[in-house]
PDB file of N, CA and C in Angstrom:
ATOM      1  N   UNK A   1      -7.875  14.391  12.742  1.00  0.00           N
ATOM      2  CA  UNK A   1      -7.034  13.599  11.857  1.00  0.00           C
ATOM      3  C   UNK A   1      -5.631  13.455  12.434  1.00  0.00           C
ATOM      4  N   UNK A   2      -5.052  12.081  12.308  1.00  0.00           N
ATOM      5  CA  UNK A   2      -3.339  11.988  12.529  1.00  0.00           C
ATOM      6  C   UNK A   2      -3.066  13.063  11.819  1.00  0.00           C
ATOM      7  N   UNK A   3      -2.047  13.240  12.052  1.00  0.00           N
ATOM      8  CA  UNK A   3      -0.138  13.899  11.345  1.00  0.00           C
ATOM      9  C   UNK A   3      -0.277  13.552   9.996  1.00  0.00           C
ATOM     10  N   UNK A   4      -0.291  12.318  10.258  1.00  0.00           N
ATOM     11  CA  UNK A   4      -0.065  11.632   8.838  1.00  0.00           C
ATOM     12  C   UNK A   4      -1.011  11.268   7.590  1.00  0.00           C
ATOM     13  N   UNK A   5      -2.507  11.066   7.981  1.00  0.00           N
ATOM     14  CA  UNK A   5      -3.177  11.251   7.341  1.00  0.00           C
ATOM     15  C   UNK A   5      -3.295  13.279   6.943  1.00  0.00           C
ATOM     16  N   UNK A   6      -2.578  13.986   7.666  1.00  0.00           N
ATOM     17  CA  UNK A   6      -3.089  15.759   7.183  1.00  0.00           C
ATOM     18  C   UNK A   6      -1.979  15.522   5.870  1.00  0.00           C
ATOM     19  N   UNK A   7      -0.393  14.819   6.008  1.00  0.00           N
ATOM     20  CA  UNK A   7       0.177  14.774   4.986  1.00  0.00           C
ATOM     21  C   UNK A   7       0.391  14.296   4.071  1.00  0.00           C
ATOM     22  N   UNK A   8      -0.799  13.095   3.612  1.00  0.00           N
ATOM     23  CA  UNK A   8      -0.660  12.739   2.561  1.00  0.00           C
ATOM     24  C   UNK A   8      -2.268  12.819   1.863  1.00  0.00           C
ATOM     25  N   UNK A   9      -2.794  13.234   2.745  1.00  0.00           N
ATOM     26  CA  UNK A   9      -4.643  13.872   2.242  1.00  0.00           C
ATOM     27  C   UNK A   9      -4.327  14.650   0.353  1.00  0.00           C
ATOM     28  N   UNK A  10      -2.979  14.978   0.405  1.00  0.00           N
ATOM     29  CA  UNK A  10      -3.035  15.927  -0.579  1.00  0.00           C
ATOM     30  C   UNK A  10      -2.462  14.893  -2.147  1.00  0.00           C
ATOM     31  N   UNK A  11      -2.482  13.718  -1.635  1.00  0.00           N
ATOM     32  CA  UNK A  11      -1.993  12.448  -2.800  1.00  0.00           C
ATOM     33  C   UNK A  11      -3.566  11.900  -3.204  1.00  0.00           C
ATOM     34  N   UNK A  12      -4.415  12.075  -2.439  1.00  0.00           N
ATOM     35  CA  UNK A  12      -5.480  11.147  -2.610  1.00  0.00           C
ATOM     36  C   UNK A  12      -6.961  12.105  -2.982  1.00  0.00           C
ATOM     37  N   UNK A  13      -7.241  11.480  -4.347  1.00  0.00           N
ATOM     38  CA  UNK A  13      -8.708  12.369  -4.367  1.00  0.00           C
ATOM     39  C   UNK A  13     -10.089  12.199  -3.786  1.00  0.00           C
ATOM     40  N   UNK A  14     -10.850  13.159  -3.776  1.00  0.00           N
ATOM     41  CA  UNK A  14     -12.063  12.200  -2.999  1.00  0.00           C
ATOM     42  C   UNK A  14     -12.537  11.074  -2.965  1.00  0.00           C
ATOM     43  N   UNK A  15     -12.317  10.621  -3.715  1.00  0.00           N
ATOM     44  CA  UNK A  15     -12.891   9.144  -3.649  1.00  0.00           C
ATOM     45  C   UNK A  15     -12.327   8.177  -3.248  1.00  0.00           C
ATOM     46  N   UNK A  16     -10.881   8.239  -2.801  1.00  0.00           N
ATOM     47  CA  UNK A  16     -10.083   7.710  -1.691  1.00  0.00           C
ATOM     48  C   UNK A  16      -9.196   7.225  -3.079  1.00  0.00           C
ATOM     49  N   UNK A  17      -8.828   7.646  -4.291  1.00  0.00           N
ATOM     50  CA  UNK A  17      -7.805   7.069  -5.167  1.00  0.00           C
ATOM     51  C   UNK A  17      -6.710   7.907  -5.572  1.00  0.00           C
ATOM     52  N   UNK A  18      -5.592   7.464  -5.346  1.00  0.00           N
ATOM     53  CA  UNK A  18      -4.195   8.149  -5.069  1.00  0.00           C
ATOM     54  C   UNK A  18      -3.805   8.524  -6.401  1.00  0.00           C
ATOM     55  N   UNK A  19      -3.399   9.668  -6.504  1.00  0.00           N
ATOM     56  CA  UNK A  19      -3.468  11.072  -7.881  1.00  0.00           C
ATOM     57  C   UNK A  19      -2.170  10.451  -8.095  1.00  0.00           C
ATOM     58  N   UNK A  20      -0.897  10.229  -6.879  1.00  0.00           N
ATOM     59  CA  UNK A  20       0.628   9.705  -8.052  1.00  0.00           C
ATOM     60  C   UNK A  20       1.096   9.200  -6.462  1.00  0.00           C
ATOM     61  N   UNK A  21       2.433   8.222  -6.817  1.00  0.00           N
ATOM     62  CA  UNK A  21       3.121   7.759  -5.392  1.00  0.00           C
ATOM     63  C   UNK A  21       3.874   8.960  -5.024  1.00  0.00           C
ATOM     64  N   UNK A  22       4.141   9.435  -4.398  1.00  0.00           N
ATOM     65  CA  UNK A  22       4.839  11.175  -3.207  1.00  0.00           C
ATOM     66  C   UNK A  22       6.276  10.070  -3.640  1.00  0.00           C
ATOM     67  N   UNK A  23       7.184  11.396  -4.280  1.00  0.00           N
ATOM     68  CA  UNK A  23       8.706  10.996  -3.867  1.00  0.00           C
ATOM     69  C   UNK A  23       9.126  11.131  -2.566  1.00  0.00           C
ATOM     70  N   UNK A  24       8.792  12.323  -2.014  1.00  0.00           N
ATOM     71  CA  UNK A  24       9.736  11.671  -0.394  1.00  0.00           C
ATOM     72  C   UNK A  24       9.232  10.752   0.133  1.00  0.00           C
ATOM     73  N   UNK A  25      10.073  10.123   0.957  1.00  0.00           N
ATOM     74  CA  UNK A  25      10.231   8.792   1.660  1.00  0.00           C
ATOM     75  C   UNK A  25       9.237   9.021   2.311  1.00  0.00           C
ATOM     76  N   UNK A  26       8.849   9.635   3.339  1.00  0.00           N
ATOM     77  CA  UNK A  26       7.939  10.276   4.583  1.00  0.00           C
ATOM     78  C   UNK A  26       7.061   9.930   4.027  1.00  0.00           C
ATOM     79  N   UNK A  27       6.614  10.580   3.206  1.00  0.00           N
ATOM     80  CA  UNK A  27       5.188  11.020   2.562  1.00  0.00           C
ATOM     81  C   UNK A  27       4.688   9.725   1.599  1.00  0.00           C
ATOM     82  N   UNK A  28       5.680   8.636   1.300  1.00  0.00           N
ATOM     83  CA  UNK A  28       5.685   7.315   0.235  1.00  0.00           C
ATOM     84  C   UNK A  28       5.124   6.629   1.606  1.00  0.00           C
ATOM     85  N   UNK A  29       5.655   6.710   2.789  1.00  0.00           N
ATOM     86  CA  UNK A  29       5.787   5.244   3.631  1.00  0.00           C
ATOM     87  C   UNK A  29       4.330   5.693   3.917  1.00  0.00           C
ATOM     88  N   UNK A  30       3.695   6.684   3.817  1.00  0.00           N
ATOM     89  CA  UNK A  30       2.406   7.213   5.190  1.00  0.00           C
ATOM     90  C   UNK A  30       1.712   6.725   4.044  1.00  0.00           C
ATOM     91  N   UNK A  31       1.725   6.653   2.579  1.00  0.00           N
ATOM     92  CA  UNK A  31       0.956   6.440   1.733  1.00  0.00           C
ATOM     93  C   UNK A  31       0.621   5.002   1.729  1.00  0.00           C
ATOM     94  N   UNK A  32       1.729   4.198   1.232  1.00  0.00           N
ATOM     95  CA  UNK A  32       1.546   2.515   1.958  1.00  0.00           C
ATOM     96  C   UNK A  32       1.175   2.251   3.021  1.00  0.00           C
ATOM     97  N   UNK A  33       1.744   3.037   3.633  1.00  0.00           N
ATOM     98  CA  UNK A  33       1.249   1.982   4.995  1.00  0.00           C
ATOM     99  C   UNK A  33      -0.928   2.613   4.861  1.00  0.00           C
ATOM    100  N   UNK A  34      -1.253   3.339   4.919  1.00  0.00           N
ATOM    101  CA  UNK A  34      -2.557   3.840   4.324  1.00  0.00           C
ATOM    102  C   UNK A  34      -3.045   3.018   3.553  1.00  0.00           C
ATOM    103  N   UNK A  35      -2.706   2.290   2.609  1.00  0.00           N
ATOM    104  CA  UNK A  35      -3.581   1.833   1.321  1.00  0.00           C
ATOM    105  C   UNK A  35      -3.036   0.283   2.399  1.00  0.00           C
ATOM    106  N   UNK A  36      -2.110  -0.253   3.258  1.00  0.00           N
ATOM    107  CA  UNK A  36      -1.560  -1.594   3.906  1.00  0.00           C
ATOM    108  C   UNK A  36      -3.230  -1.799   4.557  1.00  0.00           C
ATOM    109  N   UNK A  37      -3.639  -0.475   5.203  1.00  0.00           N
ATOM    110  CA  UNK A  37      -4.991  -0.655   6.352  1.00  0.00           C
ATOM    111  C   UNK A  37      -5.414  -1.585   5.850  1.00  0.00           C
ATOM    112  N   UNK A  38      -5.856  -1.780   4.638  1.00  0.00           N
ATOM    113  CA  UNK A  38      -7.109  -2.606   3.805  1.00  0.00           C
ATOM    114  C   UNK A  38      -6.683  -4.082   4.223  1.00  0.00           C
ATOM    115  N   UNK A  39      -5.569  -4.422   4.656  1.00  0.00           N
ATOM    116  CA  UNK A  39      -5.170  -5.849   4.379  1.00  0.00           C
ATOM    117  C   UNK A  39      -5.345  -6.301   5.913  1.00  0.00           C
ATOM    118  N   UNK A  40      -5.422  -7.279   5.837  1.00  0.00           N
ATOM    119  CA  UNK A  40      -5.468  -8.235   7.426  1.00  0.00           C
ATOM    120  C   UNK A  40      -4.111  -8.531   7.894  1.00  0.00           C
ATOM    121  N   UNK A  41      -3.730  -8.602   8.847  1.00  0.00           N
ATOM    122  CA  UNK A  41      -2.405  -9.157   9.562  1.00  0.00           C
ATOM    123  C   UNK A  41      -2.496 -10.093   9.881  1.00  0.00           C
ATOM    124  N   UNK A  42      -3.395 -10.859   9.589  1.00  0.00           N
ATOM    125  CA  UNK A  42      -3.503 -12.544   9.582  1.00  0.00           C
ATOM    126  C   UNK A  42      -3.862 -12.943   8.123  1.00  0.00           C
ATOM    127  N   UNK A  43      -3.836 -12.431   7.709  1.00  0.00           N
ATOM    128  CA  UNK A  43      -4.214 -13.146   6.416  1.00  0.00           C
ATOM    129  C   UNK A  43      -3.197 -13.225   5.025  1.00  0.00           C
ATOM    130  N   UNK A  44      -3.322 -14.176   4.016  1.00  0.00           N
ATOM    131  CA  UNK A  44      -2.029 -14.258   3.314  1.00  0.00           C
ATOM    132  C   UNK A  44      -2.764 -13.864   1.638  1.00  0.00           C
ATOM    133  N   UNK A  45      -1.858 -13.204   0.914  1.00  0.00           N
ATOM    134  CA  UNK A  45      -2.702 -12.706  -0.534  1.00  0.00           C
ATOM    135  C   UNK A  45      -1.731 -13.225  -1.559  1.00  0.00           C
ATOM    136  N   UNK A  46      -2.880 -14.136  -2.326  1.00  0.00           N
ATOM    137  CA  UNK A  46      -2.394 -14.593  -3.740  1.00  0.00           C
ATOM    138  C   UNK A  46      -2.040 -13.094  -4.456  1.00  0.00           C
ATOM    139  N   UNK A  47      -0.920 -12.917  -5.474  1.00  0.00           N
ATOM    140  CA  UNK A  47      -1.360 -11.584  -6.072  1.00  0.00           C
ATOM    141  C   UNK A  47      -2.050 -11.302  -6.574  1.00  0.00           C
ATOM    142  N   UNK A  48      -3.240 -11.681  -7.501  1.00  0.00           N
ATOM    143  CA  UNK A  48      -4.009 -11.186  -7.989  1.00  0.00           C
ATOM    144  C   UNK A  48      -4.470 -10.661  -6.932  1.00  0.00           C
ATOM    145  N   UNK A  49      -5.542 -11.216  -5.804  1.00  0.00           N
ATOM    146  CA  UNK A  49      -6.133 -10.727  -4.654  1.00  0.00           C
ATOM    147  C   UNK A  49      -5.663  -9.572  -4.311  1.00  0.00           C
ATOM    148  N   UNK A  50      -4.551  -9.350  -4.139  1.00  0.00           N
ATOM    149  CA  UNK A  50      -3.630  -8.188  -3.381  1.00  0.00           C
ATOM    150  C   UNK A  50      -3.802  -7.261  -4.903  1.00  0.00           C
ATOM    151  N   UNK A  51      -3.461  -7.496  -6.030  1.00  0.00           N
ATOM    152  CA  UNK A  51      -3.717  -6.525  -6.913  1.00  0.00           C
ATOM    153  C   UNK A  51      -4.843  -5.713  -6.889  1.00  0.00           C
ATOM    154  N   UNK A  52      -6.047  -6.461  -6.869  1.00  0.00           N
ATOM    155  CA  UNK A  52      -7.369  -5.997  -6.591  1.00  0.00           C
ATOM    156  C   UNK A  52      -7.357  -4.995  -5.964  1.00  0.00           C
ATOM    157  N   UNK A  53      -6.710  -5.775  -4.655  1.00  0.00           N
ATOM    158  CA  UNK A  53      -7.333  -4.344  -2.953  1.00  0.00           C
ATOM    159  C   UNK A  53      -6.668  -2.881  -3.556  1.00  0.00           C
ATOM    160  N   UNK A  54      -4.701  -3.323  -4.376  1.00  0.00           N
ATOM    161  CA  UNK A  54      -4.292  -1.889  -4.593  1.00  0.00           C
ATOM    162  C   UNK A  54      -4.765  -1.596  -6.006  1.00  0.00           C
ATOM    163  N   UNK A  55      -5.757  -1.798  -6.488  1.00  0.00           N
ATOM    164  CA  UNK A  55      -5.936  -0.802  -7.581  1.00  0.00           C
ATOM    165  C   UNK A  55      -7.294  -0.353  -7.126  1.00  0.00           C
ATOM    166  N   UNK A  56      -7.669  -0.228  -6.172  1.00  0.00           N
ATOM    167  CA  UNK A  56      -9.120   0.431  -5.928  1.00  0.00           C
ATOM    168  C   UNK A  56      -8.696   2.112  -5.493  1.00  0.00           C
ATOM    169  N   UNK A  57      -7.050   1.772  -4.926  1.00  0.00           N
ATOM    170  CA  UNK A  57      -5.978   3.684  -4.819  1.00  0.00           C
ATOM    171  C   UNK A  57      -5.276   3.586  -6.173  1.00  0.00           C
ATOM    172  N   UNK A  58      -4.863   2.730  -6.679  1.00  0.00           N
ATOM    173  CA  UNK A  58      -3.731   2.861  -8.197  1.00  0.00           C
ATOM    174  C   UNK A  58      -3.993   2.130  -9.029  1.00  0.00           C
ATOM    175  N   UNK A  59      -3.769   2.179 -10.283  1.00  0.00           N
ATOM    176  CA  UNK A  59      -3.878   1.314 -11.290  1.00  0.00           C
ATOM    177  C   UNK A  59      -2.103   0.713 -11.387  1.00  0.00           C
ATOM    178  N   UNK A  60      -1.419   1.311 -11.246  1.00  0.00           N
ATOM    179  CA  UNK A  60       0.332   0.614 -11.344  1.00  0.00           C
ATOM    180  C   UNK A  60       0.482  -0.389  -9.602  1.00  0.00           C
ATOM    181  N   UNK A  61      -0.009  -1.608  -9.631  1.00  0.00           N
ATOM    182  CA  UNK A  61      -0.470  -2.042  -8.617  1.00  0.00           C
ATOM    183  C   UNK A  61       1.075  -2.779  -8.460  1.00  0.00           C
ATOM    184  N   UNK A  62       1.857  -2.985  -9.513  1.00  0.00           N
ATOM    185  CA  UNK A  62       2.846  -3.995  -9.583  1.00  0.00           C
ATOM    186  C   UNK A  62       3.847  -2.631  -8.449  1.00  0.00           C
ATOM    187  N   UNK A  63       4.077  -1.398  -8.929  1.00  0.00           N
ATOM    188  CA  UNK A  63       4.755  -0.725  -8.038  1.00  0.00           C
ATOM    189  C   UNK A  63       4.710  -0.276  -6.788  1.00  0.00           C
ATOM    190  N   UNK A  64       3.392  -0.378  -6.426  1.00  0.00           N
ATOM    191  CA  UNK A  64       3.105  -0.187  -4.989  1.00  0.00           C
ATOM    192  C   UNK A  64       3.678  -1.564  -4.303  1.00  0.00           C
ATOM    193  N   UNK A  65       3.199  -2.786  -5.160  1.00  0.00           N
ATOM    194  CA  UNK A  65       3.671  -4.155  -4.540  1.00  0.00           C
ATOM    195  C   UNK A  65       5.229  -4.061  -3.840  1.00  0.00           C
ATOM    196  N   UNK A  66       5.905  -3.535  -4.833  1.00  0.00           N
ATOM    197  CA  UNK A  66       7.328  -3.796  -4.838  1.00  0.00           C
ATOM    198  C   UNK A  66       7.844  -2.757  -4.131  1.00  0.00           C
ATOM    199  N   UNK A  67       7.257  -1.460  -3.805  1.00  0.00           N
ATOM    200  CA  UNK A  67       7.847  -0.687  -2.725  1.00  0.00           C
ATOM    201  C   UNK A  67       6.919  -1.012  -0.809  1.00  0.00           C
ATOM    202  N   UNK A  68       5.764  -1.684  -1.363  1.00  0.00           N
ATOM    203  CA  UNK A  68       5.156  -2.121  -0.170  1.00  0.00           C
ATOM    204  C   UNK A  68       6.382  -3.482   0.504  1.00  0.00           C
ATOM    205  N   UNK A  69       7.306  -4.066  -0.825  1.00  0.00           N
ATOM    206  CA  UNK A  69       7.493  -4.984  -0.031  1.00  0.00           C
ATOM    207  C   UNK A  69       8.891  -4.874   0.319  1.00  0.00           C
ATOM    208  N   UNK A  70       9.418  -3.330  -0.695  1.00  0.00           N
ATOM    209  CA  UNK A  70      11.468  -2.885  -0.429  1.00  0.00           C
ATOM    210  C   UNK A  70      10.920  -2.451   0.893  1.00  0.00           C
ATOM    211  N   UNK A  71       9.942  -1.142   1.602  1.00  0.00           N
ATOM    212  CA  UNK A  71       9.841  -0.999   2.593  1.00  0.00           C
ATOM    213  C   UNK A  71       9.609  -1.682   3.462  1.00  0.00           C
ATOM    214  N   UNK A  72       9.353  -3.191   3.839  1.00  0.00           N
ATOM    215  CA  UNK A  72       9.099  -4.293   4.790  1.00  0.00           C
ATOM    216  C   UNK A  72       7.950  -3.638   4.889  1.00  0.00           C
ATOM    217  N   UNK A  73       7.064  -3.745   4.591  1.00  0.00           N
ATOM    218  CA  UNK A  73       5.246  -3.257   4.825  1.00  0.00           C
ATOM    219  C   UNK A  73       4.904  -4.671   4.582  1.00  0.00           C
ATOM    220  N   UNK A  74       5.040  -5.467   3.215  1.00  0.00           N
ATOM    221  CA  UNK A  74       4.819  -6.638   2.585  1.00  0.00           C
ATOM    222  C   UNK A  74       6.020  -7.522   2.764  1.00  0.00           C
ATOM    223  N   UNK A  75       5.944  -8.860   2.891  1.00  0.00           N
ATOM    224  CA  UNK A  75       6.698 -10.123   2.497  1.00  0.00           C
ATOM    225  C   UNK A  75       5.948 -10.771   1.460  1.00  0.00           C
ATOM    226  N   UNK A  76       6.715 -11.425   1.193  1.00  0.00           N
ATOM    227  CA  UNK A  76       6.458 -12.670  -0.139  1.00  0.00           C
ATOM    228  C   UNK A  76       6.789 -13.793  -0.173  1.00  0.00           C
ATOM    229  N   UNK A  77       6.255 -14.962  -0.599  1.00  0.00           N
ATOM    230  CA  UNK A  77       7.242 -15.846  -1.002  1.00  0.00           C
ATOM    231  C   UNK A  77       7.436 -16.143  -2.763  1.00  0.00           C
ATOM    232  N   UNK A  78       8.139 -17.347  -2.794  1.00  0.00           N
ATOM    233  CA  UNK A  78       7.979 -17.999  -4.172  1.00  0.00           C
ATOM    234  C   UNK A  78       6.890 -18.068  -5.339  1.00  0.00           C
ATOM    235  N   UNK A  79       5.905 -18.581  -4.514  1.00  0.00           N
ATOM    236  CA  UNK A  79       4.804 -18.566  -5.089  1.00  0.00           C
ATOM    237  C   UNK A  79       3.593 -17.161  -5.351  1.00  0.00           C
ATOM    238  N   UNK A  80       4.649 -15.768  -4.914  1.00  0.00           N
ATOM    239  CA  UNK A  80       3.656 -15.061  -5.063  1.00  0.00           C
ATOM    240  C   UNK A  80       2.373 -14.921  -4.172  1.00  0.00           C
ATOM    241  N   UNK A  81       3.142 -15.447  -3.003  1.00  0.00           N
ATOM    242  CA  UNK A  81       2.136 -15.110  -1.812  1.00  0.00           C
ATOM    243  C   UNK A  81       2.298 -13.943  -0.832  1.00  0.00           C
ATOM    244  N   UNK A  82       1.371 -12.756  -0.704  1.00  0.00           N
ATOM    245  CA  UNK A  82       1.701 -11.843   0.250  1.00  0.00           C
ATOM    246  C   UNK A  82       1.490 -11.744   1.766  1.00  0.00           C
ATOM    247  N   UNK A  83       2.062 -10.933   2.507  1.00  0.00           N
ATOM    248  CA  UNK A  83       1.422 -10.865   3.994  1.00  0.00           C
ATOM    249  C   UNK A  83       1.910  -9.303   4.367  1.00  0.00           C
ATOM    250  N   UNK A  84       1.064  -8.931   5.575  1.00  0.00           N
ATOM    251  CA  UNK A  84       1.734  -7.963   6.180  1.00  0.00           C
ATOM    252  C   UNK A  84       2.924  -8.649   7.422  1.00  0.00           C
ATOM    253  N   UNK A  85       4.050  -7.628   7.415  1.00  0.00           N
ATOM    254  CA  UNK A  85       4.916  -8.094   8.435  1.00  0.00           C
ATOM    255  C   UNK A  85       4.590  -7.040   9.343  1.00  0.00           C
ATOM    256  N   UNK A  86       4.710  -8.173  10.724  1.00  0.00           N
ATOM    257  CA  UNK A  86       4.666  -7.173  11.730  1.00  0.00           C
ATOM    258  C   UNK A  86       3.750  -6.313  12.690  1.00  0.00           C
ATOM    259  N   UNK A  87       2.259  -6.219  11.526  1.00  0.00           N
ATOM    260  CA  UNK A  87       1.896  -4.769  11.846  1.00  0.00           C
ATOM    261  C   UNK A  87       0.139  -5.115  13.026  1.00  0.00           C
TER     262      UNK A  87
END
Protein backbone atom coordinates (compact mmCIF):
# COMPACT_ATOMS: atom_id res chain seq x y z
CA UNK A 1 0.00 0.00 0.00
CA UNK A 2 1.06 3.90 -0.62
CA UNK A 3 1.75 6.24 2.44
CA UNK A 4 -1.30 7.53 1.77
CA UNK A 5 -3.68 5.05 1.29
CA UNK A 6 -2.01 3.41 5.14
CA UNK A 7 -3.32 7.07 6.29
CA UNK A 8 -6.48 7.44 5.52
CA UNK A 9 -7.51 3.41 5.49
CA UNK A 10 -8.66 4.47 9.00
CA UNK A 11 -11.65 7.08 7.46
CA UNK A 12 -13.05 4.38 5.31
CA UNK A 13 -15.07 1.21 6.25
CA UNK A 14 -14.96 -1.97 4.51
CA UNK A 15 -16.98 -1.44 2.05
CA UNK A 16 -15.00 1.40 0.71
CA UNK A 17 -17.58 4.21 2.48
CA UNK A 18 -15.98 7.06 4.35
CA UNK A 19 -17.05 6.98 8.33
CA UNK A 20 -16.50 11.27 8.42
CA UNK A 21 -14.21 13.92 6.24
CA UNK A 22 -10.45 13.86 8.52
CA UNK A 23 -9.93 17.54 9.77
CA UNK A 24 -6.34 17.73 8.97
CA UNK A 25 -5.54 19.02 5.73
CA UNK A 26 -3.11 15.94 4.92
CA UNK A 27 -5.40 13.43 5.73
CA UNK A 28 -8.73 15.65 3.90
CA UNK A 29 -6.58 16.07 0.58
CA UNK A 30 -5.47 12.01 0.53
CA UNK A 31 -9.21 11.47 1.13
CA UNK A 32 -10.39 13.50 -2.08
CA UNK A 33 -8.05 13.01 -4.06
CA UNK A 34 -9.05 8.92 -3.26
CA UNK A 35 -12.75 9.18 -3.79
CA UNK A 36 -11.26 11.99 -7.31
CA UNK A 37 -9.80 8.16 -8.66
CA UNK A 38 -13.42 7.35 -9.66
CA UNK A 39 -13.62 10.29 -12.09
CA UNK A 40 -12.01 10.52 -15.61
CA UNK A 41 -9.60 13.37 -16.54
CA UNK A 42 -11.26 13.68 -19.68
CA UNK A 43 -14.45 13.71 -18.87
CA UNK A 44 -16.93 16.57 -17.70
CA UNK A 45 -19.85 15.89 -14.76
CA UNK A 46 -23.29 17.35 -14.71
CA UNK A 47 -23.81 17.45 -10.80
CA UNK A 48 -26.11 15.14 -10.30
CA UNK A 49 -23.68 12.57 -12.11
CA UNK A 50 -20.81 13.68 -9.90
CA UNK A 51 -23.25 13.45 -6.85
CA UNK A 52 -23.86 9.87 -7.59
CA UNK A 53 -20.04 8.76 -7.95
CA UNK A 54 -19.57 10.80 -4.26
CA UNK A 55 -22.23 9.30 -2.39
CA UNK A 56 -21.27 5.69 -3.05
CA UNK A 57 -18.07 7.14 0.01
CA UNK A 58 -20.65 9.97 1.57
CA UNK A 59 -23.99 10.87 1.72
CA UNK A 60 -23.05 14.99 2.35
CA UNK A 61 -21.97 14.91 -1.39
CA UNK A 62 -22.58 18.82 -1.62
CA UNK A 63 -19.37 19.07 0.90
CA UNK A 64 -17.01 16.94 -0.57
CA UNK A 65 -18.02 18.93 -3.93
CA UNK A 66 -17.04 22.16 -2.46
CA UNK A 67 -13.82 21.14 -0.74
CA UNK A 68 -12.98 18.88 -3.91
CA UNK A 69 -13.29 22.11 -5.70
CA UNK A 70 -11.60 24.97 -2.64
CA UNK A 71 -8.73 22.33 -2.97
CA UNK A 72 -8.35 22.63 -6.97
CA UNK A 73 -9.07 18.71 -7.21
CA UNK A 74 -12.48 19.95 -9.08
CA UNK A 75 -13.37 23.02 -11.41
CA UNK A 76 -16.73 24.16 -12.33
CA UNK A 77 -18.50 26.23 -14.35
CA UNK A 78 -21.88 28.18 -14.42
CA UNK A 79 -23.86 25.63 -15.34
CA UNK A 80 -22.80 23.22 -12.76
CA UNK A 81 -20.45 21.40 -14.78
CA UNK A 82 -17.50 19.45 -13.17
CA UNK A 83 -13.95 18.30 -14.22
CA UNK A 84 -10.81 17.15 -12.77
CA UNK A 85 -7.95 19.78 -13.06
CA UNK A 86 -4.80 18.74 -13.93
CA UNK A 87 -4.59 15.27 -12.77
Amino acid sequence: MEKAEVEIGQFFRADGTLTHIPARLEKKLAVLHHIAKDLSSDAKYPEKELNQIIAKYHPDTAAIRRHMVEFKILDRNQQSIYWLIGN
